[in-house]
Protein backbone atom coordinates (compact mmCIF):
# COMPACT_ATOMS: atom_id res chain seq x y z
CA UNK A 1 -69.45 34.19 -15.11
CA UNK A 2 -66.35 31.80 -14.99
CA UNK A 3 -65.05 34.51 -12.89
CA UNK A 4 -67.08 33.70 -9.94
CA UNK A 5 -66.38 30.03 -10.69
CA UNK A 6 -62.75 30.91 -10.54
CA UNK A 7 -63.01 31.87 -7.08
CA UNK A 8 -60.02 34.27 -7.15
CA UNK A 9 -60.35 36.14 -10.47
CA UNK A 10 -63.66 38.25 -8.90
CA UNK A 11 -64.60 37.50 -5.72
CA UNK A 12 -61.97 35.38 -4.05
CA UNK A 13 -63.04 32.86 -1.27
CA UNK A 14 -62.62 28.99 -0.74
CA UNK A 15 -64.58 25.89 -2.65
CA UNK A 16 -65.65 23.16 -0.50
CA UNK A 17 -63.77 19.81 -2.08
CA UNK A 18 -66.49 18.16 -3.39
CA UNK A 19 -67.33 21.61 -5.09
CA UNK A 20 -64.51 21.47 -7.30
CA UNK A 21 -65.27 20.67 -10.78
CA UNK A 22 -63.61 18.62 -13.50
CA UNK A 23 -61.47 20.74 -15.90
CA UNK A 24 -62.70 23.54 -18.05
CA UNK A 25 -65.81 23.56 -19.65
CA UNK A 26 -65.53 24.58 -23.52
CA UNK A 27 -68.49 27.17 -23.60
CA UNK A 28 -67.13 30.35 -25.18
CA UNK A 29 -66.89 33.53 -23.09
CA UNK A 30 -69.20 36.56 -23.64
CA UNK A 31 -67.09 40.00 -24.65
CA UNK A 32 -65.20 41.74 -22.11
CA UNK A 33 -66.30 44.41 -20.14
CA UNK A 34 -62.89 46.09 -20.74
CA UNK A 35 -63.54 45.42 -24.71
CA UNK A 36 -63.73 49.41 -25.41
CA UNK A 37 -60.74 50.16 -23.52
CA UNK A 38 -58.87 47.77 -25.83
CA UNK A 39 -57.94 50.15 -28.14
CA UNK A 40 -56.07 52.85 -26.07
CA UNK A 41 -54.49 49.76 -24.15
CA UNK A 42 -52.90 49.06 -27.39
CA UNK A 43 -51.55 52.62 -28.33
CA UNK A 44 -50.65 53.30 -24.63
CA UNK A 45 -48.55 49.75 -24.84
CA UNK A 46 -46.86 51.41 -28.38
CA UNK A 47 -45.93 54.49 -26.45
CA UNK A 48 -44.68 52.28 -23.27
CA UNK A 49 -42.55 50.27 -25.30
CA UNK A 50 -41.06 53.89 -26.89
CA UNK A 51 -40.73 54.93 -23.26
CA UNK A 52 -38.66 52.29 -22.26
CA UNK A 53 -36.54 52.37 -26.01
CA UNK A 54 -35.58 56.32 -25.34
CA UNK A 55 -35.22 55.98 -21.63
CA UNK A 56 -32.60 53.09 -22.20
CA UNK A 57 -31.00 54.84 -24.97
CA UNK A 58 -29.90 57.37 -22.51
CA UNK A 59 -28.67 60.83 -24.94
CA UNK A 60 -28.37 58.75 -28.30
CA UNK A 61 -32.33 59.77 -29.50
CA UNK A 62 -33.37 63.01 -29.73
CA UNK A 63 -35.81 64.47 -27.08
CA UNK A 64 -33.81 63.62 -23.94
CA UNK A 65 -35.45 63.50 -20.65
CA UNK A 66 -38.68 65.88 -21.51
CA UNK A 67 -39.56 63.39 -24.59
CA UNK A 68 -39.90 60.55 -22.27
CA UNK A 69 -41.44 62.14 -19.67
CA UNK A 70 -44.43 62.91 -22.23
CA UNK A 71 -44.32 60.26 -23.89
CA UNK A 72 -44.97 58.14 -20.54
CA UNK A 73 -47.59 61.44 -19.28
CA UNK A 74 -49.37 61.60 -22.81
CA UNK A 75 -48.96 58.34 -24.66
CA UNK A 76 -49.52 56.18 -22.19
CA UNK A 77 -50.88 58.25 -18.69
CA UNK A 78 -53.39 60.45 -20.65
CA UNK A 79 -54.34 58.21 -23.27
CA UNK A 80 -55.25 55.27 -20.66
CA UNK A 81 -57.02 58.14 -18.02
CA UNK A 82 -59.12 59.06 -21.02
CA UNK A 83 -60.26 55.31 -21.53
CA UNK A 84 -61.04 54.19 -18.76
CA UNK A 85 -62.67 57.16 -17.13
CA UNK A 86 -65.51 56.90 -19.61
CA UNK A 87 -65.54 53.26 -19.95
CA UNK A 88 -66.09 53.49 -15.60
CA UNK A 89 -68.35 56.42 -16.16
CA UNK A 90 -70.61 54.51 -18.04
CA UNK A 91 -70.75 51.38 -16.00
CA UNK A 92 -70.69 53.39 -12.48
CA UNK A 93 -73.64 55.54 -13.43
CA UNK A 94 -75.76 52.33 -14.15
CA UNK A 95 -75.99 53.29 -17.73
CA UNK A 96 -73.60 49.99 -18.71
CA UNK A 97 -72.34 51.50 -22.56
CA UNK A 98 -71.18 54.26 -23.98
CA UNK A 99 -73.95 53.72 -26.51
CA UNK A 100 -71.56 54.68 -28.91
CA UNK A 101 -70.25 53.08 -32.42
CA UNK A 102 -67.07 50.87 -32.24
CA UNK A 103 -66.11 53.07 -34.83
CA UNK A 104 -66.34 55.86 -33.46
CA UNK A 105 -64.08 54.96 -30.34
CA UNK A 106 -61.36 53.64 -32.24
CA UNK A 107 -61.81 57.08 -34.32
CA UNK A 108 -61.22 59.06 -30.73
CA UNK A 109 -58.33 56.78 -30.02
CA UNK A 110 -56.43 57.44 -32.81
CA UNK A 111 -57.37 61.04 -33.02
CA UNK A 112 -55.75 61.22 -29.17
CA UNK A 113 -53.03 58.82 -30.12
CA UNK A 114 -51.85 60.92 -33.44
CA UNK A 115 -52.29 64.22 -31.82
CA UNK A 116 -49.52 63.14 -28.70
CA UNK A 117 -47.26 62.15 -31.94
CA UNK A 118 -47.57 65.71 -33.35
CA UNK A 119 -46.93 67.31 -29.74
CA UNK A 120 -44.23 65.51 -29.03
CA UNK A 121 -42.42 64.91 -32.58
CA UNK A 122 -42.91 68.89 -32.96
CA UNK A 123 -40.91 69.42 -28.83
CA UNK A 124 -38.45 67.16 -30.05
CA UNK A 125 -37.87 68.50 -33.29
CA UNK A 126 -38.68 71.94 -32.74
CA UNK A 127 -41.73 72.25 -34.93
CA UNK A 128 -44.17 75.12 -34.25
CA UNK A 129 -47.82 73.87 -36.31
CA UNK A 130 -47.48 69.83 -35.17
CA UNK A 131 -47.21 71.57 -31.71
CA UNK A 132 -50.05 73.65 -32.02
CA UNK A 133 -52.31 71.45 -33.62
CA UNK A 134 -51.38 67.97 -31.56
CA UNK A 135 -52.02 70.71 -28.31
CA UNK A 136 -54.84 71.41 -29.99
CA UNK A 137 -56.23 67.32 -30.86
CA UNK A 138 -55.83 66.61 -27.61
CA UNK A 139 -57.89 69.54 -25.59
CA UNK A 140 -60.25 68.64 -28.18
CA UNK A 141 -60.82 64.84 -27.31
CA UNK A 142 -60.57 65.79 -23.56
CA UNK A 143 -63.20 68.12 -23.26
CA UNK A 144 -65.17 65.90 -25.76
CA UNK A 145 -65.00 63.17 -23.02
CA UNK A 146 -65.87 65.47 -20.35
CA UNK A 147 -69.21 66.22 -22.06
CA UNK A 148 -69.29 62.70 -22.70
CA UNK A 149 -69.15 62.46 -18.57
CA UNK A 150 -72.02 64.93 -17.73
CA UNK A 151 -74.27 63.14 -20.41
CA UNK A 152 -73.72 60.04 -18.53
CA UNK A 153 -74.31 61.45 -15.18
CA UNK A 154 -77.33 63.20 -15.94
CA UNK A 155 -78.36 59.87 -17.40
CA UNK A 156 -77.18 57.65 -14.51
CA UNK A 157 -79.90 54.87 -13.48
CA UNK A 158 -77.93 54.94 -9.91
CA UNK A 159 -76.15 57.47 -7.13
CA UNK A 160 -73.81 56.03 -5.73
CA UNK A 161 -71.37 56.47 -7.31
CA UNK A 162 -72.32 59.50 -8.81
CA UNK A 163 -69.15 61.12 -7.48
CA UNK A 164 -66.57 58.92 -8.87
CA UNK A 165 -68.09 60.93 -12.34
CA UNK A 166 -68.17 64.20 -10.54
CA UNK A 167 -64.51 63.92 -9.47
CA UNK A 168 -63.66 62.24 -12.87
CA UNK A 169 -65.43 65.63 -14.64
CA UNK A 170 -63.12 67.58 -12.05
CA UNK A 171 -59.80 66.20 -12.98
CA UNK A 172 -60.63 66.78 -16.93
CA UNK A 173 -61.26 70.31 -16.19
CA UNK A 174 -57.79 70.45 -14.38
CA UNK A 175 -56.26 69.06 -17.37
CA UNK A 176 -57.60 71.73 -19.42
CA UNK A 177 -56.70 74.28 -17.30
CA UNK A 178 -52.93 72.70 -16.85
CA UNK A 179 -52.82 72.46 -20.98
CA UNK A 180 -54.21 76.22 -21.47
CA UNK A 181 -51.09 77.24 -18.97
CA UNK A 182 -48.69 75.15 -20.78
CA UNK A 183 -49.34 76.82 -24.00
CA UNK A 184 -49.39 80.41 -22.48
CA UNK A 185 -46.01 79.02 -21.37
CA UNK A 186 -44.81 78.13 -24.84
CA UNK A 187 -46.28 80.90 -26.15
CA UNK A 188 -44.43 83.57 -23.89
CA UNK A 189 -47.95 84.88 -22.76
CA UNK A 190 -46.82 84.19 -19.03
CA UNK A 191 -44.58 87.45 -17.53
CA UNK A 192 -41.19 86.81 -16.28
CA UNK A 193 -41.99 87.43 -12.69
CA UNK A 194 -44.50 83.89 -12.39
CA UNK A 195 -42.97 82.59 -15.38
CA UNK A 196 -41.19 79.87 -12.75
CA UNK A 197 -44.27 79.71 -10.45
CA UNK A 198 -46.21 79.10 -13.38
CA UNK A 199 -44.44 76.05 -14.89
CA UNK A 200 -44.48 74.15 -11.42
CA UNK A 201 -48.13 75.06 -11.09
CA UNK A 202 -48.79 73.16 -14.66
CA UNK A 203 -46.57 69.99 -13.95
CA UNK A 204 -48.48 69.95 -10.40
CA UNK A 205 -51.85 70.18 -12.21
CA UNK A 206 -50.82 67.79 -14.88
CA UNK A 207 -49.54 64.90 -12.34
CA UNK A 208 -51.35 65.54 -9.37
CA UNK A 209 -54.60 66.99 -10.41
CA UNK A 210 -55.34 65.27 -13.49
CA UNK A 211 -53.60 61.98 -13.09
CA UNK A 212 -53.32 62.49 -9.19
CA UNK A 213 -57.36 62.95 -9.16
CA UNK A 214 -58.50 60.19 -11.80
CA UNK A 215 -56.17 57.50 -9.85
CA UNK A 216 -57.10 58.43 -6.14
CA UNK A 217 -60.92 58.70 -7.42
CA UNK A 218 -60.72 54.54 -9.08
CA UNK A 219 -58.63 53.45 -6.74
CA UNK A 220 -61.45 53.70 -4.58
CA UNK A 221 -63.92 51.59 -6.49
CA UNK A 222 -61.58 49.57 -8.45
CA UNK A 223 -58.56 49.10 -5.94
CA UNK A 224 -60.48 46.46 -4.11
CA UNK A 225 -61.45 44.64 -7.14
CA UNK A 226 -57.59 44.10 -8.36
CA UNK A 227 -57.42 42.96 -4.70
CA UNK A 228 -60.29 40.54 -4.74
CA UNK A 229 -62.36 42.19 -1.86
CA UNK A 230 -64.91 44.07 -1.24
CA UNK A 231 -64.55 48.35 -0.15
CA UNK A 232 -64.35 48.17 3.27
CA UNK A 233 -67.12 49.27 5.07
CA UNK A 234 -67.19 53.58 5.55
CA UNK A 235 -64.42 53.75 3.07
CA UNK A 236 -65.87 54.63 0.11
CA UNK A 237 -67.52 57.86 2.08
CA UNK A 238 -64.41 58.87 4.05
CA UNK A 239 -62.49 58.67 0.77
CA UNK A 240 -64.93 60.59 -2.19
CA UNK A 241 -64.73 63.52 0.83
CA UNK A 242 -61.34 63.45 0.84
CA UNK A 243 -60.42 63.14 -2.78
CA UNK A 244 -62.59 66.25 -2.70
CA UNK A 245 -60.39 67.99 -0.30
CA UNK A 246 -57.37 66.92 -2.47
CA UNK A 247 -58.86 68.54 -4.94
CA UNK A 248 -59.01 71.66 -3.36
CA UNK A 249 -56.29 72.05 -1.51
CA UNK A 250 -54.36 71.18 -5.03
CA UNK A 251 -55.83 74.18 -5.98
CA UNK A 252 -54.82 76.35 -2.99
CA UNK A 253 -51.21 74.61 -3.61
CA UNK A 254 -51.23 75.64 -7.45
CA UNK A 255 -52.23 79.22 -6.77
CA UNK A 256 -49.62 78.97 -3.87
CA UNK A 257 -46.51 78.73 -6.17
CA UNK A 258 -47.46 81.28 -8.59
CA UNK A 259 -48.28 84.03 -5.99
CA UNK A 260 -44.89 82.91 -4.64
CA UNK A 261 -43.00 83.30 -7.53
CA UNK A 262 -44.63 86.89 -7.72
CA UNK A 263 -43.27 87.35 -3.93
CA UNK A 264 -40.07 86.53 -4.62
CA UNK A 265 -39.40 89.10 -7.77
CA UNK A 266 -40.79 91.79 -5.53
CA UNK A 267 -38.16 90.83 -2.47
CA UNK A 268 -37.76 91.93 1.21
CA UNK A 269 -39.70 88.04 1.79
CA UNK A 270 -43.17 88.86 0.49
CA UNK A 271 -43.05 85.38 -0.70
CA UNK A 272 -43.28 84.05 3.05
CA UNK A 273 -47.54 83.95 3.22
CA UNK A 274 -47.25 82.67 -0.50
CA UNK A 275 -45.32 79.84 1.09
CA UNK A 276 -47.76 79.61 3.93
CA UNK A 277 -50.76 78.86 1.68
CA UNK A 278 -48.26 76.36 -0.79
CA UNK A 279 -47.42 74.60 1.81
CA UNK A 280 -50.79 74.25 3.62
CA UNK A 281 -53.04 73.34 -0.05
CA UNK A 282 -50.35 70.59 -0.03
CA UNK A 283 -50.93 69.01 3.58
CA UNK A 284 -54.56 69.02 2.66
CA UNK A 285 -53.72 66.63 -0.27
CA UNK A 286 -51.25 64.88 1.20
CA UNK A 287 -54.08 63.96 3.92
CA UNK A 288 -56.30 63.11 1.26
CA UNK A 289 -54.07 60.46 -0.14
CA UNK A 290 -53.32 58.93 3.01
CA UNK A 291 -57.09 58.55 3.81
CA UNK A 292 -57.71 56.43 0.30
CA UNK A 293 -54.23 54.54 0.76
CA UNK A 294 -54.90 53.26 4.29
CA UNK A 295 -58.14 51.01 4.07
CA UNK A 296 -55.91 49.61 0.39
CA UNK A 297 -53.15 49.00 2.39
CA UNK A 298 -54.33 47.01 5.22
CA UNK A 299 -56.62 44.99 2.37
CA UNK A 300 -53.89 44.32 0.61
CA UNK A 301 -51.78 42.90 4.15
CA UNK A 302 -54.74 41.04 5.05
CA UNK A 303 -55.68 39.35 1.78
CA UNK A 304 -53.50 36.98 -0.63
CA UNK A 305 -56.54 36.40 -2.81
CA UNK A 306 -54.71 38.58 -5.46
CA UNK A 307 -51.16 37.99 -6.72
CA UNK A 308 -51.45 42.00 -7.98
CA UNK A 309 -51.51 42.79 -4.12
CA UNK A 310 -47.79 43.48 -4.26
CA UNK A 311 -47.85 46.11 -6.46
CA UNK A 312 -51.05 47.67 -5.42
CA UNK A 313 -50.06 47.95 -2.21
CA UNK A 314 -46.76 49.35 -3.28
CA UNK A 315 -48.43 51.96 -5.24
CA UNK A 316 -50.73 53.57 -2.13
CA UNK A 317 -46.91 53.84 -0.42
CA UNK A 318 -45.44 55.53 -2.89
CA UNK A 319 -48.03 58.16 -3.77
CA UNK A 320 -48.32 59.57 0.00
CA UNK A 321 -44.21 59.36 0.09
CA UNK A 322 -44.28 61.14 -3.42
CA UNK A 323 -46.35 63.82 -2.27
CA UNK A 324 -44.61 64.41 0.64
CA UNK A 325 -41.31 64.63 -0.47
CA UNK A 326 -42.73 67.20 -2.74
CA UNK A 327 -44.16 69.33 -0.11
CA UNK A 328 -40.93 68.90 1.75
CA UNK A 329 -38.63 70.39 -1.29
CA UNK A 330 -41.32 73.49 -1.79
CA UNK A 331 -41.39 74.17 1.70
CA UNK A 332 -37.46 74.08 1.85
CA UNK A 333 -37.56 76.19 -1.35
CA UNK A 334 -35.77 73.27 -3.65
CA UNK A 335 -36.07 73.22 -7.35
CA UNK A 336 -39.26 71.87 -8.15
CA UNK A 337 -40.26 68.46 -9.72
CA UNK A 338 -36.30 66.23 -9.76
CA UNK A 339 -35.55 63.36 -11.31
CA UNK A 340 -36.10 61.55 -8.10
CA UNK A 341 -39.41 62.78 -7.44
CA UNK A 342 -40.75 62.24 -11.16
CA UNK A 343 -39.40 58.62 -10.65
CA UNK A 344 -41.21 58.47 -7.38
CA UNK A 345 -44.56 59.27 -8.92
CA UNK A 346 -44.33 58.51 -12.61
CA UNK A 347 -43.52 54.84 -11.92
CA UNK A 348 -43.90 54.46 -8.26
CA UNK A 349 -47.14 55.31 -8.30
CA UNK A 350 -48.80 55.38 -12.35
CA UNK A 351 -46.01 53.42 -14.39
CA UNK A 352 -46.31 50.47 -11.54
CA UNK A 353 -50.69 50.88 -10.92
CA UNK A 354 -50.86 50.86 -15.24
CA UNK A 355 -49.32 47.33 -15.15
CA UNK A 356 -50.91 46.10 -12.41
CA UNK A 357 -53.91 47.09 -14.60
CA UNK A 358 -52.93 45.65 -17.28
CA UNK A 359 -52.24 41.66 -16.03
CA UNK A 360 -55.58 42.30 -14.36
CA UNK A 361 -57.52 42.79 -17.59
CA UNK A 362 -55.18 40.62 -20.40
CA UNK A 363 -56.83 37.60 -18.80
CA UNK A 364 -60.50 39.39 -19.55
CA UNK A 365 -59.51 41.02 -23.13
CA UNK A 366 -56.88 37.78 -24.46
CA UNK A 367 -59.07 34.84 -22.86
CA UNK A 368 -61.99 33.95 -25.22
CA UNK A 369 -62.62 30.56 -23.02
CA UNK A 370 -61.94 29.40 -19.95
CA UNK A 371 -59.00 27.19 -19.93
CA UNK A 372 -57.27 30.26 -22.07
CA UNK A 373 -58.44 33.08 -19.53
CA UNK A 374 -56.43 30.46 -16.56
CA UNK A 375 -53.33 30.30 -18.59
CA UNK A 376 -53.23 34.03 -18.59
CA UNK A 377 -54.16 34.30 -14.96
CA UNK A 378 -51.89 31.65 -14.22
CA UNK A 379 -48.94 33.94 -15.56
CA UNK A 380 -49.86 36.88 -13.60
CA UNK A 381 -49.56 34.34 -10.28
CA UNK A 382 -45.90 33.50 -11.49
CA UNK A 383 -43.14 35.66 -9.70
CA UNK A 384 -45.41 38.72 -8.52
CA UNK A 385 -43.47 39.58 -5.60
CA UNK A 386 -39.89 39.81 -7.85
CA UNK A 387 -41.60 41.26 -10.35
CA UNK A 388 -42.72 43.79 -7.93
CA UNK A 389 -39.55 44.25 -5.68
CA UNK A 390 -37.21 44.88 -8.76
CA UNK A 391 -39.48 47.81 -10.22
CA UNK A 392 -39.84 49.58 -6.66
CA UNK A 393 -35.58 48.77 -5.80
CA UNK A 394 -35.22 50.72 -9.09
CA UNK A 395 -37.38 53.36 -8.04
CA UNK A 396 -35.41 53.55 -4.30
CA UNK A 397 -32.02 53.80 -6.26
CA UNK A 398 -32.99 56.22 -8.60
CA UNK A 399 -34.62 58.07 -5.75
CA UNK A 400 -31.64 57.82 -3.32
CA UNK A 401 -29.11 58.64 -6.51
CA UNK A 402 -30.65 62.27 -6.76
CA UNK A 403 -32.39 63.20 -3.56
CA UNK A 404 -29.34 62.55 -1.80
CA UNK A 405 -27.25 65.46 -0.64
CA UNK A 406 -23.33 65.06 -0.76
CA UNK A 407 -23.51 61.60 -3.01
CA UNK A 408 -20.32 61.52 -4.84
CA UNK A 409 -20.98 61.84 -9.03
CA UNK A 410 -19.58 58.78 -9.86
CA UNK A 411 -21.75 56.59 -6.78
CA UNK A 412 -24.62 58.88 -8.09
CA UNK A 413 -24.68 58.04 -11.30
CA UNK A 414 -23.72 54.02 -10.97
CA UNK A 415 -27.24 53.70 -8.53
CA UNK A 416 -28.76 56.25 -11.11
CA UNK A 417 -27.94 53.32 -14.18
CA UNK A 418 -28.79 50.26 -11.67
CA UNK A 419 -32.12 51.87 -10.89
CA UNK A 420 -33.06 52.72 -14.23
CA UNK A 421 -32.25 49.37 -15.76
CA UNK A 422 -34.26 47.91 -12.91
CA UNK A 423 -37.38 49.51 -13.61
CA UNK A 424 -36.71 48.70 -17.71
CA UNK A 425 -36.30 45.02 -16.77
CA UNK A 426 -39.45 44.89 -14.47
CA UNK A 427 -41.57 46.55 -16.64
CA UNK A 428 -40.57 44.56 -19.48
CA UNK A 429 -41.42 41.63 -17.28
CA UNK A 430 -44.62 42.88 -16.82
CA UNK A 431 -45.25 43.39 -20.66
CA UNK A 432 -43.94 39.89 -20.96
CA UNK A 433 -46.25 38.62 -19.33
CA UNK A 434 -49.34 40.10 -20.76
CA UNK A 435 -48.49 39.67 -23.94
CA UNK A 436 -46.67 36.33 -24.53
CA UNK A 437 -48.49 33.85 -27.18
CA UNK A 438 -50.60 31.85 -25.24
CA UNK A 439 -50.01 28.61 -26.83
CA UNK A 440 -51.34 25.32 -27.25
CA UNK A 441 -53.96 24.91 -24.60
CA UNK A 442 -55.17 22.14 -22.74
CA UNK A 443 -58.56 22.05 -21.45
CA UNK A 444 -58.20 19.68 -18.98
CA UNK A 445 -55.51 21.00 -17.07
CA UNK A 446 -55.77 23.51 -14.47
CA UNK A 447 -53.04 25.87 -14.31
CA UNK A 448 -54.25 28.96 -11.47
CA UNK A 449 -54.36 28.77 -8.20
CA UNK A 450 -57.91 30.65 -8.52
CA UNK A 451 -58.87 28.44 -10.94
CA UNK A 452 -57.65 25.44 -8.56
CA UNK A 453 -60.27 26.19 -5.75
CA UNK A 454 -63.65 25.19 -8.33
CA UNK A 455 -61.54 23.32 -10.90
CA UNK A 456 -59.63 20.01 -11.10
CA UNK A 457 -58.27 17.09 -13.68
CA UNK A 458 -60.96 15.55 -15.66
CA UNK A 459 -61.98 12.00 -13.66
């Protein structure tokens, strides 16, 4: 593959001089092995982009702050989740393909794709049945997929990473279980006494457990290769126990704030061993995540192979600061999930790891030879680290704007705006850059720095 030739865009590592090779050669590339994924890239980009229009249009669209939210969660968090779990699924169990019709995944795509419409149009409108039935559309797809991942592990060629799928399996049964408790929610089925406990439980379950799950578990496997290393030696075994453990003590954590919201419409404190068993489910996962983050981290201090490194690294900071900053405000008994802390995690952590994603795959899905596959990784070398400072500054202001007791309205506000237009700007950037018409190409001239190790002007 021209990747290996390419030194950086796999493997990394340095080309002896009189290694490096003349230009690009013109031999067409084979299909990408992120060519099913293609299609859910493309309606999570739609929703991104509809993100970013509502979120800068502040109160002027309908759907305020809870459309966003889902469409970021759904359009773009679930519908990417979905993907790639089964496209990793298949290749991680040694099976290599879905074995299943081009048709038929564009068909799931846009079944998941129309269904978030319908659940979000009907919130934001106010509409029972496109509600129910987009609710409905996408439970359906989800626990398609998760049959789709226990036919794939009980076909898997290999074991090793048989528990990426296993923990994969896990966090679609958490969605399910979140969804089911968000419609009992809508429905009124939940009594007033947990009805609070309840709703934190879901959005925990939703962003930790399903999202929270899926990203620890491939951040394992496919961390290092957006870094251009290998896993680090023990890693891999230290971390699939602990995302285990994060799974559980999620769990523990969930079951925690209901029992606690039972505690406290009874009185006289019974909420105190409720509080006890929150706060301890949530240490466990907050341990978890700092025992994937660490060997990511020092990879991604050690290693400029990767001009994503930036970003990933930012990503394992934020999600062990997200998570504790949420233990810290239930412990303290603070209103649950803030602006601040939504920020923290939503683009910290998923918003910021989905478009490191993308620039690492555009080159892989947009390149169909190699001098076109450089240009595109040559774009994703230009400006990484401001690209990367001005999304996270806008997360810190945002962050600092609500989390910070005392902070005068009109201070609060002004860092809330600068933060918010940072984070627009950078991830425009970002979608700039993946997306921009590639041009007139020439195949002579090498424009990476990966490509630069193998590849030099013809002569």
């Amino acid at each position: 593959m021209e990747a290996r030739r390419h030194g950086g865009a796999e493997g990394g590592g340095e080309a002896d001089a009189d290694h490096v090779l003349a230009g690009h050669r013109a031999t067409p590339l084979r299909g990408s092995p992120f060519a099913r994924n293609a299609p859910a890239i493309g309606v999570a980009i739609v929703y991104g982009v509809a993100s970013i229009v509502w979120l800068a249009a502040g109160q002027v669209l309908p759907g305020g702050r809870w459309l966003v939210t889902h469409l970021f969660t759904l359009g773009v968090l679930t519908t990417l989740l979905w993907s790639f779990s089964r496209n990793f699924a298949a290749r991680f169990t040694g099976v290599g393909d879905l074995r299943e019709p081009v048709a038929a995944t564009w068909g799931l795509t846009l079944l998941l794709g129309a269904s978030i419409t319908a659940t979000v149009t009907g919130r934001a409108v106010g509409a029972h049945w496109p509600l129910v039935i987009g609710s409905s559309g996408i439970m359906l797809v989800i626990a398609a997929n998760l049959v789709t991942l226990r036919r794939l592990r009980a076909r898997a060629r290999n074991d090793r990473f048989l528990w990426v799928v296993h923990r994969y399996e896990d966090a679609h049964v958490v969605f399910l279980v979140a969804a089911g408790l968000g419609g009992a929610l809508g429905s009124g089925l939940v009594p007033g006494e947990v009805y609070l406990g309840a709703r934190e439980a879901h959005i925990h379950l939703n962003v930790l457990g399903w999202a929270g799950l899926t990203v620890l578990t491939t951040l394992v496997v496919f961390g290092p290769a957006l870094l251009r290393v290998r896993i680090e030696a023990g890693a891999e075994k230290r971390a699939s126990d602990a995302v285990t453990r994060a799974m559980i003590g999620l769990g523990v954590g969930a079951l925690g704030l209901v029992l606690r919201s039972l505690g406290r419409s009874i009185g006289d404190g019974a909420e105190g061993p409720a509080t006890v068993l929150l706060v301890a489910g949530m240490a466990v996962y907050l341990q978890a995540v700092i025992v994937v983050a660490i060997p990511l981290l020092r990879a991604a201090r050690d290693h400029d192979r990767s001009p994503l490194r930036f970003s990933l690294a930012a990503v394992v900071i934020w999600l062990p600061v997200g998570v504790a900053i949420d233990t810290v405000l239930l412990m303290t008994g603070q209103p649950g999930w803030s602006v601040g802390l939504a920020v923290a995690l939503l683009i910290g952590v998923f918003a910021q790891l989905i478009l490191a994603v993308l620039l690492y795959v555009t080159p892989m899905l947009r390149g169909r030879d190699f001098a076109s596959r450089d240009v595109l990784i040559a774009r994703t070398e230009q400006l990484p680290r401001t690209r990367t400072a001005t999304l996270n500054l806008g997360v810190v202001l945002v962050l600092v704007a609500d989390l910070t007791p005392g902070l005068a309205e009109i201070p609060a506000q002004a860092l809330m705006r600068v933060g918010w237009a940072l984070v627009i700007v950078a991830a425009v950037a970002h979608l700039a850059v993946a997306l921009w018409p590639l041009g007139r190409i020439d195949p002579g001239r090498v424009r990476s720095a990966a490509a630069a190790r193998y590849r030099g002007p013809p002569g």
